[in-house]
Protein backbone atom coordinates (compact mmCIF):
# COMPACT_ATOMS: atom_id res chain seq x y z
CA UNK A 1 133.89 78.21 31.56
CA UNK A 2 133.98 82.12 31.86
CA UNK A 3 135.27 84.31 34.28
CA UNK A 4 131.81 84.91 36.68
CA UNK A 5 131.00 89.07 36.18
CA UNK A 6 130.31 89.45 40.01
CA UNK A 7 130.69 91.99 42.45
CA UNK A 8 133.32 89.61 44.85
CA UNK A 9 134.45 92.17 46.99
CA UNK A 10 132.22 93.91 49.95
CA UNK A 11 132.13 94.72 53.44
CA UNK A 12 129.08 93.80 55.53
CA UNK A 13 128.75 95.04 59.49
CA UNK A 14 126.34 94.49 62.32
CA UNK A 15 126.06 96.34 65.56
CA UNK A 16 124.15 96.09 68.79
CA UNK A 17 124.25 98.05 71.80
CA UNK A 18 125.28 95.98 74.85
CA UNK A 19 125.18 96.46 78.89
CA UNK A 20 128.71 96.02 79.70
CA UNK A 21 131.81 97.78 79.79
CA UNK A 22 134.17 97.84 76.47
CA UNK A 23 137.09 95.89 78.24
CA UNK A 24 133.93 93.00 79.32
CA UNK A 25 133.01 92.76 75.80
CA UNK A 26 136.80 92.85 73.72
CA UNK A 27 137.88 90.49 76.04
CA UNK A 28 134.68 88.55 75.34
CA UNK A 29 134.81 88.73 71.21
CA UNK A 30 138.66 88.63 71.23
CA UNK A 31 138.56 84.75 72.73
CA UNK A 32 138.41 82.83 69.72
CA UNK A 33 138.18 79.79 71.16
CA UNK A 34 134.53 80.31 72.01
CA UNK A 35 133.40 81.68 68.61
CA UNK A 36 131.39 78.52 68.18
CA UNK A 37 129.43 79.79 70.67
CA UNK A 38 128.46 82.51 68.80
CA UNK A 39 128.41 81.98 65.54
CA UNK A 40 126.70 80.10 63.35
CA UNK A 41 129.16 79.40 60.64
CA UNK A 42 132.43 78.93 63.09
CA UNK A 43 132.40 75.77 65.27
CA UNK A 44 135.66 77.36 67.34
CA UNK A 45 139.28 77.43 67.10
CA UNK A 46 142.75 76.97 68.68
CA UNK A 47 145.77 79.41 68.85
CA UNK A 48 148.67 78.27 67.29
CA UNK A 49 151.31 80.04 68.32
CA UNK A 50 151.97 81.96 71.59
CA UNK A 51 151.02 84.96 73.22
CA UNK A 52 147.78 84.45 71.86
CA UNK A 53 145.53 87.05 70.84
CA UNK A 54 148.25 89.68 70.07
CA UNK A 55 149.02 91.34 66.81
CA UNK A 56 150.95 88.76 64.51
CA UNK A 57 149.52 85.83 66.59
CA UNK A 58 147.70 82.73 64.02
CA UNK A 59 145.11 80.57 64.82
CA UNK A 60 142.97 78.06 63.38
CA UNK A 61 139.32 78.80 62.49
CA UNK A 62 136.96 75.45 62.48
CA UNK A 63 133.79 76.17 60.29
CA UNK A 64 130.56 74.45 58.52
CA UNK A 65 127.94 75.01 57.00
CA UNK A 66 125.21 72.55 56.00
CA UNK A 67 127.31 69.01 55.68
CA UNK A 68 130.51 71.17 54.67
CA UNK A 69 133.14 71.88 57.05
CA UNK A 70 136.44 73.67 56.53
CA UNK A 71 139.24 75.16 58.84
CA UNK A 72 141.10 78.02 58.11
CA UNK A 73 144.43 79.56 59.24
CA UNK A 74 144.05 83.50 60.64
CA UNK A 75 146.16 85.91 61.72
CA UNK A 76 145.55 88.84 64.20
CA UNK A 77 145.83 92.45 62.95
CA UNK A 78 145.12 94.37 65.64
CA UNK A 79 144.47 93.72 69.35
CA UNK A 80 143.23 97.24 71.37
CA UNK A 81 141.78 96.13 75.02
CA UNK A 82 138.44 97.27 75.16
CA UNK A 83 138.63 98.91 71.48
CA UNK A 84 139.51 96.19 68.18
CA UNK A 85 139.79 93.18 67.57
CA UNK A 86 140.61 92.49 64.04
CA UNK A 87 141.80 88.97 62.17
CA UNK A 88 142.61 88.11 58.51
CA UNK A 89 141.79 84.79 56.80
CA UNK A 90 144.88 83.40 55.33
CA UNK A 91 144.58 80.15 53.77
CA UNK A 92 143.06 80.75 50.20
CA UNK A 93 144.32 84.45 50.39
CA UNK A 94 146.42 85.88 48.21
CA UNK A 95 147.12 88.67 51.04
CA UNK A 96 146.15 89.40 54.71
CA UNK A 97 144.32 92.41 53.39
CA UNK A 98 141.81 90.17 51.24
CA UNK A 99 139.53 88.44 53.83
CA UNK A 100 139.32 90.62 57.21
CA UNK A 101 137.15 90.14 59.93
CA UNK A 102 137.15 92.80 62.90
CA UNK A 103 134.87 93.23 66.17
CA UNK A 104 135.12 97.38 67.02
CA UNK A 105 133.99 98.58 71.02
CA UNK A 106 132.93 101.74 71.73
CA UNK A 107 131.56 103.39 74.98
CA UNK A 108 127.65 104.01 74.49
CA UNK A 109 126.95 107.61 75.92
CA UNK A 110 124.25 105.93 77.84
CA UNK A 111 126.53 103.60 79.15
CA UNK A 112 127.57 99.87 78.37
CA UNK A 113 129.09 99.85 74.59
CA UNK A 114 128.47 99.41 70.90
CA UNK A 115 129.57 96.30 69.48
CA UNK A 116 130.03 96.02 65.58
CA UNK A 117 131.37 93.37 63.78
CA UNK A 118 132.47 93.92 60.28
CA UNK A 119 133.37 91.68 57.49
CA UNK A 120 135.24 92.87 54.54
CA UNK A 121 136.07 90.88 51.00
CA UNK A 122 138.24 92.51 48.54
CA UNK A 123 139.91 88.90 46.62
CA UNK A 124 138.04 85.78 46.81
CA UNK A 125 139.56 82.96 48.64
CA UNK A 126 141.02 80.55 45.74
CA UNK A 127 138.72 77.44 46.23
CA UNK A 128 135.42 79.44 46.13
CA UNK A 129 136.75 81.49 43.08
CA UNK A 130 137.54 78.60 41.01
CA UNK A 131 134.24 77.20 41.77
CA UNK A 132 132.44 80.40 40.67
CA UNK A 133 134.66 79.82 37.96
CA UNK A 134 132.93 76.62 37.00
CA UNK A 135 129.62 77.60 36.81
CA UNK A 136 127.15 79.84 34.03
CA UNK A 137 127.36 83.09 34.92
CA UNK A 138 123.94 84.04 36.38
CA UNK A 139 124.62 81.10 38.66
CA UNK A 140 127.66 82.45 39.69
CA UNK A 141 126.01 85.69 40.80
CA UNK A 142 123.39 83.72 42.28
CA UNK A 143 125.91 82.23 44.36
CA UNK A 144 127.97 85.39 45.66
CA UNK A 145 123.95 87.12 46.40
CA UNK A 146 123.13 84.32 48.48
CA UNK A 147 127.11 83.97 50.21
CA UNK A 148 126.92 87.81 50.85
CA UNK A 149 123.12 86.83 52.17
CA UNK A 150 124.44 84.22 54.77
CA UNK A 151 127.22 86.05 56.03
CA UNK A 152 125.37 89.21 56.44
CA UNK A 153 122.82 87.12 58.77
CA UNK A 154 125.97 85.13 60.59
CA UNK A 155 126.99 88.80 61.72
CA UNK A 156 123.72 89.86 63.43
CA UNK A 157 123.42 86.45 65.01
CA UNK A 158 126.90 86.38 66.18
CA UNK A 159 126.77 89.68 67.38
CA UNK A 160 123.23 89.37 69.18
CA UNK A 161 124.79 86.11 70.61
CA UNK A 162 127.25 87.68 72.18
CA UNK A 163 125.37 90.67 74.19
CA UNK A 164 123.15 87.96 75.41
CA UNK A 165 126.45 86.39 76.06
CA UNK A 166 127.98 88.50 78.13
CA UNK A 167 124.95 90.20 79.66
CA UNK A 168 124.27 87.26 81.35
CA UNK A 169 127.37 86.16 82.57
């Protein structure tokens, strides 16, 4: 058992231009009780305390993938109508700056907006380090490729979900 030589923290993003205005689309991504819809890791969630959907608010994340299914406990950063939306993952986390997740809005010059959802890692949640922990090392590194792999293509469908989302409302 050896301490897996991986790179474990990264930030991924994924952008797409949608025809809407900014306020259409933040109030759109900033729902996250129809992230299920979305994405295809997250099944949905439920605030848990009230107002929901400002800065400080928490929430429950449901997730799966394959025949494993989790939930976590978030908490909103930042909440800018029509500009940033931004969560961290608390349960596993050592600190709400180690698993962030963040939808940004922009006005397009030609109109409608940019939509970019980033995901950034800087301290492994404690459950998926110990289990890196467990394993040879080039399996370990296997592992984080092919995590960094899924979640890269969960952003572009998410985000592509959601234009399609809310360009045909």
């Amino acid at each position: 058992m050896t301490e897996p030589d991986t790179d474990t923290s990264f930030e991924l993003h994924a952008a797409v231009h949608v025809h809407a205005d900014p306020r259409t689309v933040y109030d759109t991504v900033s729902d996250i009780t129809r992230m299920g819809e979305w994405s295809p890791e997250n099944t949905g969630g439920e605030w848990l305390t009230d107002p929901p959907g400002q800065p400080g608010a928490r929430f429950h994340g449901h997730n799966r993938m394959e025949e494993l299914t989790w939930t976590t406990e978030c908490q909103v950063l930042e909440a800018e109508p029509g500009s940033r939306f931004s969560w961290a993952v608390l349960t596993g986390a050592p600190d709400t700056d180690a698993s962030v997740w963040s939808f940004e809005i922009t006005p397009a010059e030609e109109g409608g907006a940019e939509l970019v959802q980033r995901y950034r890692l800087s301290t492994l949640p404690t459950g998926f380090r110990q289990a890196l922990e467990q394993l040879p090392e080039d399996e370990s590194t296997e592992l984080m490729r092919q995590r960094r792999e899924q979640l890269r293509e969960a952003l572009w469908q998410t985000v592509r979900a959601v234009k399609e989302t809310v360009e045909n409302a």
